[in-house]
N, C-alpha and C. Protein backbone atom coordinates (compact mmCIF):
# COMPACT_ATOMS: atom_id res chain seq x y z
N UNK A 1 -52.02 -31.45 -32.68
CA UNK A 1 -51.39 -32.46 -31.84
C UNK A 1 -50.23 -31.86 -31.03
N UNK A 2 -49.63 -30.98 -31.83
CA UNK A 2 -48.34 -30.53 -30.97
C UNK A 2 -48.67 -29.11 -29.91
N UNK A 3 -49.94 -28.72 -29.94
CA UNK A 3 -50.45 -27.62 -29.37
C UNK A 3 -50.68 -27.96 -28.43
N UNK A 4 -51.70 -29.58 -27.70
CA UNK A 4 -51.71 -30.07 -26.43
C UNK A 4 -50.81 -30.25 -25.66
N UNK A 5 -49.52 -31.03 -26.47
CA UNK A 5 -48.45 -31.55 -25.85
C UNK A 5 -48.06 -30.30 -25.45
N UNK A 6 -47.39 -28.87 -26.14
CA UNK A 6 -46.75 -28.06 -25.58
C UNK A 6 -47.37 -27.57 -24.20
N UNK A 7 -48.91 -27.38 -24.46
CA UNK A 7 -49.80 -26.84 -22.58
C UNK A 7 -49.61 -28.28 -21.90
N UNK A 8 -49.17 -29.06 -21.84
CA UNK A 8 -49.01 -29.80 -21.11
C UNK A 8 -47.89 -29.56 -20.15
N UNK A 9 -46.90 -30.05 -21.38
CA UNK A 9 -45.44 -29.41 -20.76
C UNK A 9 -45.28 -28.39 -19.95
N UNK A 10 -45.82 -27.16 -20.56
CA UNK A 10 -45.97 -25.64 -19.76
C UNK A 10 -46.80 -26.02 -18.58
N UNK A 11 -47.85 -26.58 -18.48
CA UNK A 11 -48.83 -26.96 -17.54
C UNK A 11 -47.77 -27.50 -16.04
N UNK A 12 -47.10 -28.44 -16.98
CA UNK A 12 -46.09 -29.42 -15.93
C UNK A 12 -44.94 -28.85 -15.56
N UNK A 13 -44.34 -28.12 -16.04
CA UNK A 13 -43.50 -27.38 -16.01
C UNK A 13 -43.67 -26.05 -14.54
N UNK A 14 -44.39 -25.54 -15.11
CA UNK A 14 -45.50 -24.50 -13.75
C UNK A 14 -45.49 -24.98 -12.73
N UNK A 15 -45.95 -26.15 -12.46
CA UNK A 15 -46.64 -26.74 -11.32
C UNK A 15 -45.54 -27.04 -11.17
N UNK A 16 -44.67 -27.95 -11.37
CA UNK A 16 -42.87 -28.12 -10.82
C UNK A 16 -42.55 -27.04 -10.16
N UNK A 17 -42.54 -25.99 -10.92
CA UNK A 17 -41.88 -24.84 -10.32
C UNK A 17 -42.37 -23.32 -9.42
N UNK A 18 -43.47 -24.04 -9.56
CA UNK A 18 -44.69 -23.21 -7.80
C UNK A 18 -44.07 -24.49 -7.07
N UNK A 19 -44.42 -25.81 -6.69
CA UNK A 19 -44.31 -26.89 -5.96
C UNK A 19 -42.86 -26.13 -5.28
N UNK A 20 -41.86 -26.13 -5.81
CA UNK A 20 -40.07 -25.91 -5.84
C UNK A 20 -40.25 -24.58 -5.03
N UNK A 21 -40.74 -23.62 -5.85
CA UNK A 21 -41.25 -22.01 -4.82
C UNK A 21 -41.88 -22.25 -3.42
N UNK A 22 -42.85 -22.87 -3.87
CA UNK A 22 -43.60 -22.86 -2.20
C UNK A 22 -42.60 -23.39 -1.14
N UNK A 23 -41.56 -24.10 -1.36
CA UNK A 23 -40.43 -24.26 -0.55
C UNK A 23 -39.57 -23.47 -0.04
N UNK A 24 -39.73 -22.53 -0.97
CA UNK A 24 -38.56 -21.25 -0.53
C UNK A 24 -39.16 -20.39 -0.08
N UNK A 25 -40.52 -19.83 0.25
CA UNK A 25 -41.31 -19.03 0.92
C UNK A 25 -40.71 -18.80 2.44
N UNK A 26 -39.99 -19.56 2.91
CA UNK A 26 -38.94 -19.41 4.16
C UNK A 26 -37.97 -20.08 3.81
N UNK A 27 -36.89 -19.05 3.92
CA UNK A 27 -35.12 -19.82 4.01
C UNK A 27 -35.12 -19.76 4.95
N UNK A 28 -34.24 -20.60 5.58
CA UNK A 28 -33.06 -20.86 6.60
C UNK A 28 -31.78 -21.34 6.32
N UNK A 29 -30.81 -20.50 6.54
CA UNK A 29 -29.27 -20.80 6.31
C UNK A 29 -28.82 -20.58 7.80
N UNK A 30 -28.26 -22.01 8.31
CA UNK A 30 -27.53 -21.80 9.51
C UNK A 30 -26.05 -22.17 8.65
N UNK A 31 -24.87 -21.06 9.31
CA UNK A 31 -23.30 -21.48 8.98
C UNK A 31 -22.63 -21.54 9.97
N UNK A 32 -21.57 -22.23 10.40
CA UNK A 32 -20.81 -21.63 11.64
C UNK A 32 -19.35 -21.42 10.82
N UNK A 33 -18.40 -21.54 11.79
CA UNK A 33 -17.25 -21.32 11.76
C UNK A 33 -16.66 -21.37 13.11
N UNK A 34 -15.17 -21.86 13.23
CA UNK A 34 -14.47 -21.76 14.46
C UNK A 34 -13.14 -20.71 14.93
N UNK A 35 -13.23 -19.77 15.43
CA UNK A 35 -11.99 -19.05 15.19
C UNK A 35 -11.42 -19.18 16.45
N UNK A 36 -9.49 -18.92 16.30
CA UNK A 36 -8.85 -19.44 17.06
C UNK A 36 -8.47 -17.56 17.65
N UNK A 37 -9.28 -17.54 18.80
CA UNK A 37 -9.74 -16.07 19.48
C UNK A 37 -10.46 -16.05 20.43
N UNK A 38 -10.65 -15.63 21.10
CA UNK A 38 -11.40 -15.34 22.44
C UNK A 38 -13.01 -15.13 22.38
N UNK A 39 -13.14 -15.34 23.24
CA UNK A 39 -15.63 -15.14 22.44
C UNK A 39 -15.16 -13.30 22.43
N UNK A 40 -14.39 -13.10 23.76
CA UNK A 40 -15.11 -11.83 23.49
C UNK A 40 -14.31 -10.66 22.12
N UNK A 41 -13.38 -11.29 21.74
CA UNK A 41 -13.03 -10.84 21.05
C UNK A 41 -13.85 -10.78 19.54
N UNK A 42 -13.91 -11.90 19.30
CA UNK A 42 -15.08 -12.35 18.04
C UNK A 42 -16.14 -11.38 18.25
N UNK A 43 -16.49 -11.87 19.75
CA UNK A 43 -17.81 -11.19 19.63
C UNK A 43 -18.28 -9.85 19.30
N UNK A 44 -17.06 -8.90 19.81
CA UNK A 44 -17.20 -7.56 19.18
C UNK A 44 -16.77 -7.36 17.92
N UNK A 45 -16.46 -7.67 17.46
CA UNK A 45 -15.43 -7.77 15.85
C UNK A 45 -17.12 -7.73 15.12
N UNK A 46 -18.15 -8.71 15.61
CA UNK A 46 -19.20 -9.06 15.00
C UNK A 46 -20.21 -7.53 15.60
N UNK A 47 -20.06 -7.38 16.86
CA UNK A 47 -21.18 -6.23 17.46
C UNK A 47 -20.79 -5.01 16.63
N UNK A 48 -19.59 -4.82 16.83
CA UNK A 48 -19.11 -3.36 16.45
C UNK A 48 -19.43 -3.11 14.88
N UNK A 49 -20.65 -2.38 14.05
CA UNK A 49 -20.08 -2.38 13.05
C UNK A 49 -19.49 -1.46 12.04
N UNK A 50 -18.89 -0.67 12.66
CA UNK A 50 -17.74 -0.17 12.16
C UNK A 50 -16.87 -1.22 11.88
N UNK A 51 -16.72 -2.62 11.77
CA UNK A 51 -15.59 -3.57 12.12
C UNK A 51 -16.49 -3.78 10.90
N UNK A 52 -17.91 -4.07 10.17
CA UNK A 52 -17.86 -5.04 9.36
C UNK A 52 -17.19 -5.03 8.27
N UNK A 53 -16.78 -3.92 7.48
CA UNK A 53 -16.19 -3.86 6.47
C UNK A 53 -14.52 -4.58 6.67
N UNK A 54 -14.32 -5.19 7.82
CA UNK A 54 -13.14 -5.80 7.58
C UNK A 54 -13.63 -7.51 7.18
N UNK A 55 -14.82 -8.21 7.44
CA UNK A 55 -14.76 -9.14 7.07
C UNK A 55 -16.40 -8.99 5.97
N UNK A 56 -16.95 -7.79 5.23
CA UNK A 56 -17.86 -7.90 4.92
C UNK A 56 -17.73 -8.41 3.25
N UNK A 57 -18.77 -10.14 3.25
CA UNK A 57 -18.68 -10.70 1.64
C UNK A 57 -19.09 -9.60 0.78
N UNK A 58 -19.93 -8.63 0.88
CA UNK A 58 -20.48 -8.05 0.06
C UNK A 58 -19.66 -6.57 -0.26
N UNK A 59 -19.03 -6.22 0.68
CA UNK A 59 -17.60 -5.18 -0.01
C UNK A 59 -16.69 -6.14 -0.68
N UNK A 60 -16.48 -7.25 -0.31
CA UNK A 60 -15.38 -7.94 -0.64
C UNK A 60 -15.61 -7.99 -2.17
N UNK A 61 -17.21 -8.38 -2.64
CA UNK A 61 -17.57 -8.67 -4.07
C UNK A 61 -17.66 -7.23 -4.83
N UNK A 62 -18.00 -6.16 -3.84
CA UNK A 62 -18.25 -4.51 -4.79
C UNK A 62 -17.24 -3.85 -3.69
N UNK A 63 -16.16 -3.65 -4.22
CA UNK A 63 -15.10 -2.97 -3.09
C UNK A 63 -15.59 -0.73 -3.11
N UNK A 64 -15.74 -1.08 -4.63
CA UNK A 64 -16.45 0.41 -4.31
C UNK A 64 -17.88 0.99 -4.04
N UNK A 65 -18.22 -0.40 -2.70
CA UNK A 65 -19.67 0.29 -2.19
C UNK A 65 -19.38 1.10 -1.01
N UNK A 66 -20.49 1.88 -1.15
CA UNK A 66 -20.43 2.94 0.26
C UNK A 66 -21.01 2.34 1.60
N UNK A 67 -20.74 2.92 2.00
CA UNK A 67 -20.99 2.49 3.29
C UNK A 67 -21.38 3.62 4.73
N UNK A 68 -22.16 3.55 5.63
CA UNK A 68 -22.03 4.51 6.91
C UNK A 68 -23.00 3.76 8.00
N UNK A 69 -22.09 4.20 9.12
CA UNK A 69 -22.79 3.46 10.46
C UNK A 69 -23.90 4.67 10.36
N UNK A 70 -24.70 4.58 11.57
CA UNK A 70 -25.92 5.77 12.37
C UNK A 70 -26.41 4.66 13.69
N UNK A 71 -25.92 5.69 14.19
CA UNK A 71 -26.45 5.36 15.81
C UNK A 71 -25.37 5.01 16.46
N UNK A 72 -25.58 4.88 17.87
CA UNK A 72 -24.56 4.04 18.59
C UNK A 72 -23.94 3.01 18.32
N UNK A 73 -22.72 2.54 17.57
CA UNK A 73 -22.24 1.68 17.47
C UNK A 73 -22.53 0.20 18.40
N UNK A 74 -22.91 -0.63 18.06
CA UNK A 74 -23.01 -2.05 18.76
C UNK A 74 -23.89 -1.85 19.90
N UNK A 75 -25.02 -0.63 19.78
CA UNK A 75 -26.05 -0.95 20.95
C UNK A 75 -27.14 -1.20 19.96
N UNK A 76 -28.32 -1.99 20.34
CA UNK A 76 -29.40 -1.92 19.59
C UNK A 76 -29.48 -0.40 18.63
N UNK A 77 -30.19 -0.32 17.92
CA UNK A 77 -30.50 0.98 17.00
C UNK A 77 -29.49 1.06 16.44
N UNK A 78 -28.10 0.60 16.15
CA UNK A 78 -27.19 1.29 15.39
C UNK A 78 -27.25 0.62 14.20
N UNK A 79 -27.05 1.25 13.06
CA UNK A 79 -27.37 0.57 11.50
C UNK A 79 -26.23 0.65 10.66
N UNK A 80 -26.44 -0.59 9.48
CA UNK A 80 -25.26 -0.22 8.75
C UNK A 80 -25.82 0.04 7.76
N UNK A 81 -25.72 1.26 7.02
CA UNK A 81 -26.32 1.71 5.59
C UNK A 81 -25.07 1.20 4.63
N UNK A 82 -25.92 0.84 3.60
CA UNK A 82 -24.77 0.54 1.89
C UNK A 82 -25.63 0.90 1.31
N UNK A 83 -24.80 1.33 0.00
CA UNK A 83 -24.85 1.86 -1.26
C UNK A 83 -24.14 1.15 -2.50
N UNK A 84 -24.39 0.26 -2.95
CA UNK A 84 -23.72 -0.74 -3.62
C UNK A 84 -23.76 -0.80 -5.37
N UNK A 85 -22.98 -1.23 -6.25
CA UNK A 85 -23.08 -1.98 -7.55
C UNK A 85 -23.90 -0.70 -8.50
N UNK A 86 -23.19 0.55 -8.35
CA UNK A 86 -23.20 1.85 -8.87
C UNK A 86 -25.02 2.40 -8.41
N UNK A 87 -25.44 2.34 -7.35
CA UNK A 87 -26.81 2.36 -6.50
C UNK A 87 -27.79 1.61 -6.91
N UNK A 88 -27.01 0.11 -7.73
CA UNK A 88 -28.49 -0.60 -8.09
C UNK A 88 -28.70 -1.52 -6.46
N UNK A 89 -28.05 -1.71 -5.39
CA UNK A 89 -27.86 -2.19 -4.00
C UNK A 89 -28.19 -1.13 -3.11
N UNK A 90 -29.49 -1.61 -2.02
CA UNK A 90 -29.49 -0.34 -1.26
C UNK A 90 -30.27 -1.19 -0.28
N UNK A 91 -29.27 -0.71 0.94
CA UNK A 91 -30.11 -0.78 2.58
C UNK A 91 -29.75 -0.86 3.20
N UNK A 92 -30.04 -1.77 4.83
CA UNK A 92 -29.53 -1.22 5.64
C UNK A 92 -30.04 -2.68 6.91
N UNK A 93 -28.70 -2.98 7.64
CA UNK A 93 -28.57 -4.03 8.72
C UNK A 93 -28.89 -3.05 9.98
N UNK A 94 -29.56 -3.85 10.98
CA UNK A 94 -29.90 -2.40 12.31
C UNK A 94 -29.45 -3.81 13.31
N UNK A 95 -29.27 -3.83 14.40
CA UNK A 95 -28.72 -4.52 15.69
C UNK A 95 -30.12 -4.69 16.52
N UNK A 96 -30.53 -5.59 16.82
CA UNK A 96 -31.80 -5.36 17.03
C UNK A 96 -31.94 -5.96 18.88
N UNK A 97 -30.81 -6.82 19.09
CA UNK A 97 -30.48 -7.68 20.84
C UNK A 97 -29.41 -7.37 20.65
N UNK A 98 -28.72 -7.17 21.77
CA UNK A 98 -27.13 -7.73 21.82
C UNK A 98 -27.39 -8.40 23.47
N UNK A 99 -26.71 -9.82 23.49
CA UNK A 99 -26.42 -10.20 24.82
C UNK A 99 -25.30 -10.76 24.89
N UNK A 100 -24.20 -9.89 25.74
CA UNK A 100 -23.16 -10.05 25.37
C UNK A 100 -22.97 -11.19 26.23
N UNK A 101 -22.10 -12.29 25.74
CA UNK A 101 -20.94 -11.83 24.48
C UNK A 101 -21.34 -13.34 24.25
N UNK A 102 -22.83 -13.63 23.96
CA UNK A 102 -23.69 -14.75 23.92
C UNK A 102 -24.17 -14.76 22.32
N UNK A 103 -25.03 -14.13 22.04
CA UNK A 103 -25.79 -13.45 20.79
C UNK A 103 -26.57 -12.03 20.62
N UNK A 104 -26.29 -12.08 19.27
CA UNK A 104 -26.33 -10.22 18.37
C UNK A 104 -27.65 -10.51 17.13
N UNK A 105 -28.59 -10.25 17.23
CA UNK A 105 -29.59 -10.30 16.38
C UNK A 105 -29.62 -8.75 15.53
N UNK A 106 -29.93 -9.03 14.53
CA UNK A 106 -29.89 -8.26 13.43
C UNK A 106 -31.18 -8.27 11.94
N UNK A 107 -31.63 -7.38 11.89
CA UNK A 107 -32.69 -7.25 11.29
C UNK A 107 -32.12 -6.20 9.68
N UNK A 108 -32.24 -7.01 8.66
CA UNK A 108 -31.80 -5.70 7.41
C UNK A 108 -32.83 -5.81 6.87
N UNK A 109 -32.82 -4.45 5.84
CA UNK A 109 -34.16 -3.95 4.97
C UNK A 109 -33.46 -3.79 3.86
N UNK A 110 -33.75 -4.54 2.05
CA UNK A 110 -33.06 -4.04 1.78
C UNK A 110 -34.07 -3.68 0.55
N UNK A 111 -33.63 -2.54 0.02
CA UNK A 111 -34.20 -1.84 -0.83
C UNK A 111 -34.24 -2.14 -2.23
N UNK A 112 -33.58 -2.33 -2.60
CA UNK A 112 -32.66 -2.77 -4.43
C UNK A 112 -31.60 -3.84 -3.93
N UNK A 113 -31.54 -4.64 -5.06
CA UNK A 113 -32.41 -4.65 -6.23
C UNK A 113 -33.89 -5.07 -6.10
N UNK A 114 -33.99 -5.74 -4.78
CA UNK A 114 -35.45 -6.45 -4.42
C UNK A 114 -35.97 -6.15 -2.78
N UNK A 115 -37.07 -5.49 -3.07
CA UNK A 115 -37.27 -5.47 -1.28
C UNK A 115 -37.17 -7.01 -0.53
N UNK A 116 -36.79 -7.13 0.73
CA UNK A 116 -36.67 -8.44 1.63
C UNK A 116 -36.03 -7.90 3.06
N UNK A 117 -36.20 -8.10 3.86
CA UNK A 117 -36.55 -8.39 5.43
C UNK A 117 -35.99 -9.30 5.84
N UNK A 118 -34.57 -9.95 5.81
CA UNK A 118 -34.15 -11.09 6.58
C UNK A 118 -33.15 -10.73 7.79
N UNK A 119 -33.62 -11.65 8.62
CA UNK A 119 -32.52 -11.52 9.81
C UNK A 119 -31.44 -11.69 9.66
N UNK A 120 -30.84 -12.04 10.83
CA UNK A 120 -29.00 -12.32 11.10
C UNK A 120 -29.14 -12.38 12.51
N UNK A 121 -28.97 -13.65 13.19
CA UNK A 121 -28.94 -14.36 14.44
C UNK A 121 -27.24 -14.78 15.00
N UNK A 122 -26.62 -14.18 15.65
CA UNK A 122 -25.59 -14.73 15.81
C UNK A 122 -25.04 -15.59 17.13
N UNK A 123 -25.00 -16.88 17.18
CA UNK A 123 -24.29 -17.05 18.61
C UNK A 123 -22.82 -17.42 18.15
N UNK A 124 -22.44 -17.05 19.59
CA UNK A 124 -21.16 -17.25 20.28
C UNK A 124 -20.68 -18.51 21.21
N UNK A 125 -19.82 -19.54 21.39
CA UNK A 125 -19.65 -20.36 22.17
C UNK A 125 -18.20 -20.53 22.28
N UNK A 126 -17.70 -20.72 23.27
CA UNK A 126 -15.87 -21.25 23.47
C UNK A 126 -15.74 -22.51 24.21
N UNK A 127 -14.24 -22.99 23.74
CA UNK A 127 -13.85 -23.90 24.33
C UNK A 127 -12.30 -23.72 23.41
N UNK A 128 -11.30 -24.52 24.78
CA UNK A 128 -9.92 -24.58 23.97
C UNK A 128 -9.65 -23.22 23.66
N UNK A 129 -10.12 -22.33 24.09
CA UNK A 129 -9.42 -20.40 23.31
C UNK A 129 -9.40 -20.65 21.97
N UNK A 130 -10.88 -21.58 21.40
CA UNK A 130 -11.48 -21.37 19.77
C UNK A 130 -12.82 -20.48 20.43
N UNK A 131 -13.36 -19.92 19.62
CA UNK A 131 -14.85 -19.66 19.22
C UNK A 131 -15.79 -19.63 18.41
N UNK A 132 -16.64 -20.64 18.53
CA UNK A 132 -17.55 -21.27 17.35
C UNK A 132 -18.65 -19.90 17.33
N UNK A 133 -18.78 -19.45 16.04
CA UNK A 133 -19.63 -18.13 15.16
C UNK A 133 -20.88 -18.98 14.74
N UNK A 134 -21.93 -19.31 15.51
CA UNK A 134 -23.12 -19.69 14.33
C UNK A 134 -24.12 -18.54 13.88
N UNK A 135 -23.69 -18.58 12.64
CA UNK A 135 -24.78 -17.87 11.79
C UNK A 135 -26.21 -18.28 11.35
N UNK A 136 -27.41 -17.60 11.98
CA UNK A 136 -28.68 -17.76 11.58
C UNK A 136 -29.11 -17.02 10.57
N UNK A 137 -29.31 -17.53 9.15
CA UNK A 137 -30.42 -16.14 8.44
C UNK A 137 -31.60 -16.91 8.35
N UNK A 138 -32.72 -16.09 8.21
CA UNK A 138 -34.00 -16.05 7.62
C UNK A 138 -34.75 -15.09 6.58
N UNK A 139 -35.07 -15.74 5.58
CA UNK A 139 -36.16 -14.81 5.16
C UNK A 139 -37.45 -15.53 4.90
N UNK A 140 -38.40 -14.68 4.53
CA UNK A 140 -39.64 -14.64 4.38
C UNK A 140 -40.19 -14.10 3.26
N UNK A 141 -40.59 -15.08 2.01
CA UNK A 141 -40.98 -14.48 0.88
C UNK A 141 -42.70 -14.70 0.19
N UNK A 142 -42.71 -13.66 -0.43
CA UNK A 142 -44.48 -14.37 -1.13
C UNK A 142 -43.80 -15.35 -2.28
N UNK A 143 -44.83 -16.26 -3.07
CA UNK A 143 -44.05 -16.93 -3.28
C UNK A 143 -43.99 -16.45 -5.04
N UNK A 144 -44.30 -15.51 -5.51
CA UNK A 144 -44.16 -15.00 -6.79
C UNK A 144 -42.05 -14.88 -6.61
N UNK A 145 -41.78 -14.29 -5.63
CA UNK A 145 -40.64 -13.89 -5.24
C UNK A 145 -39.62 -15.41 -5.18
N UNK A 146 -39.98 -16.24 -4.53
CA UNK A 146 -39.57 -17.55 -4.45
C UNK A 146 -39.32 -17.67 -5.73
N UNK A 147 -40.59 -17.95 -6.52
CA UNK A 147 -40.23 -18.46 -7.84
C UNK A 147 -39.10 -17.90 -8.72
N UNK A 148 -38.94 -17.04 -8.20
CA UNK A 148 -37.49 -16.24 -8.89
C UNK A 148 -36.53 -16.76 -8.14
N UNK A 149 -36.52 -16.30 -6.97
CA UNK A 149 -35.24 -17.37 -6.22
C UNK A 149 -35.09 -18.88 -6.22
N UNK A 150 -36.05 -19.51 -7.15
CA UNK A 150 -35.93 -20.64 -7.75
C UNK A 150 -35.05 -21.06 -8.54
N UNK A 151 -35.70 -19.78 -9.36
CA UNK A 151 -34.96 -19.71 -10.70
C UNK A 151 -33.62 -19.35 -11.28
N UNK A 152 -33.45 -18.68 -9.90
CA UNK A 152 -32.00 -18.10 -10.35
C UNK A 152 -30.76 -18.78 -8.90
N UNK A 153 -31.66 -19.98 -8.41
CA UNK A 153 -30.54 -20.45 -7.11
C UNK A 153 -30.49 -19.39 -6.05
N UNK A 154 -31.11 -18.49 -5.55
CA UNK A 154 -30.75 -17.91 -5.16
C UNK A 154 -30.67 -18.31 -3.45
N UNK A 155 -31.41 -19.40 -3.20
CA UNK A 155 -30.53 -20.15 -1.52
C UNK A 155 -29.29 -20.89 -1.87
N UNK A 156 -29.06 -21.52 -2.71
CA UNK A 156 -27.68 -21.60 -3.17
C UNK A 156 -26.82 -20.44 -2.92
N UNK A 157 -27.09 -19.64 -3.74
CA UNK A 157 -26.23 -18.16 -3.99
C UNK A 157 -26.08 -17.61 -1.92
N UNK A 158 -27.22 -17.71 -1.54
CA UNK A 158 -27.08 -17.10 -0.20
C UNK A 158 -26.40 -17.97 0.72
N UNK A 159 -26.09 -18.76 1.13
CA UNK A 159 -25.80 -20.07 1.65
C UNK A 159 -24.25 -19.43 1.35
N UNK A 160 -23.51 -19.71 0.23
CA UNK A 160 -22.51 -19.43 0.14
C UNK A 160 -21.93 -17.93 -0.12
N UNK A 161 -22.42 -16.80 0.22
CA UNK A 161 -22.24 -15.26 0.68
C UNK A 161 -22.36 -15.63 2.16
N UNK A 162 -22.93 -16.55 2.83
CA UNK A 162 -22.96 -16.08 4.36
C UNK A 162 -21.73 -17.02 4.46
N UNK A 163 -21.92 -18.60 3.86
CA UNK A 163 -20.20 -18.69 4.32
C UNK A 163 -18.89 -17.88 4.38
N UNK A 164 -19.18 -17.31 2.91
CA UNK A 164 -18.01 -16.71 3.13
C UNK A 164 -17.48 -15.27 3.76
N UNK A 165 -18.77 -14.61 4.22
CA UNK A 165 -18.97 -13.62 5.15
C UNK A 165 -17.80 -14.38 6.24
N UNK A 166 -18.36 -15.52 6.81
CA UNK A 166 -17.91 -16.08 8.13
C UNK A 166 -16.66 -16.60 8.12
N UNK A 167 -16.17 -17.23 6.56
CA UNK A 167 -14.75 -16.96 6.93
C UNK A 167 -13.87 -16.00 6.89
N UNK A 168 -14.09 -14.90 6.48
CA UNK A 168 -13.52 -13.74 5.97
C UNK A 168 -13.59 -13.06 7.40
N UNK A 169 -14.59 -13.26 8.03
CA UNK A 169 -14.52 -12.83 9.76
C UNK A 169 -13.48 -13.68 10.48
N UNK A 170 -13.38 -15.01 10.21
CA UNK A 170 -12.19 -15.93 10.67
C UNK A 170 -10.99 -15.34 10.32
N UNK A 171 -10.47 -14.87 8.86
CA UNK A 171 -9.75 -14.07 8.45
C UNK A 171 -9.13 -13.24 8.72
N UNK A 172 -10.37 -11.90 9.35
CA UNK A 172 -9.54 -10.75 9.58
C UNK A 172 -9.10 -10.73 11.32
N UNK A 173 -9.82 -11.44 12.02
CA UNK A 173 -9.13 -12.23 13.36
C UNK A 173 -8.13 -12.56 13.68
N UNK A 174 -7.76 -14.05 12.63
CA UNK A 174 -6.67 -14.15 13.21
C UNK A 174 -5.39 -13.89 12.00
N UNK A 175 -5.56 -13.34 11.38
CA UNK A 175 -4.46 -12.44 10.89
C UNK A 175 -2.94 -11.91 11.31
């Protein structure tokens, strides 16, 4: 009697949590923020990235990750390599548009702890000598992968690393 009930549960349980996965097979996290600065100022603070490590969440959380640009700084092709959380973190953001001083698209690969492919869409807008930062991410997962980012919140968890990416860019601005 208690052998059905438990495959049931497990049965129901499963299917809850593929149903919950197949949802996360695409994120989208849009964030903004308003900083009291010029577009074009923002805007390079964001192009240049040699600049990210002044507002980057993810040094902020591992201060002793490595880091190195390659390529032309803030033209398409230039990348930001890390080395993170004693090399269990590894990859790399590349610039993929820039139209200045409008939007900066960005494509990362990241290696460890989990391969994933998500963008970084950025526009720019002013008014009043503020400038509103909207942040686009995306990813794209199979959904074995989902089910882990189910499981462990992990659009929760991302949602709030890109906020606070974006205020920490508000941050080192107007400082």
């Amino acid at each position: 009697m208690i052998l059905p009930i438990i495959v049931i549960a497990l049965v129901a349980f499963f299917g809850f949590a593929f149903y919950k996965a197949n949802q996360l097979t695409t994120i989208h996290i849009q964030k903004s923020v308003t900083i009291n600065s010029s577009q074009e100022e923002v805007f390079d603070m964001v192009r240049y990235l040699d600049n990210f490590p002044k507002w980057s969440p993810f040094l902020a959380a591992d201060p002793n990750q490595k880091y190195e640009v390659k390529g032309t700084d803030g033209q398409p092709g230039a990348q930001y390599h890390w080395e993170g959380n004693g090399g269990k973190d590894l990859g790399y953001q590349e610039i993929v548009k820039v139209n200045a001083p409008h939007v900066i698209n960005m494509k990362c690969n990241i290696q460890k702890p989990f391969k994933a492919h998500p963008t970084f869409d950025y526009s720019f807008s002013t008014s009043a000598n503020k400038t509103t930062v909207t942040q686009d991410f995306k990813l794209e997962s199979g959904l074995v992968d989902a089910f882990f980012m189910w499981v462990f919140g992990a659009k929760k968890e991302m949602g709030a690393m890109n906020k606070k990416g974006l205020n920490l860019l508000k941050a080192a601005i107007e400082k």
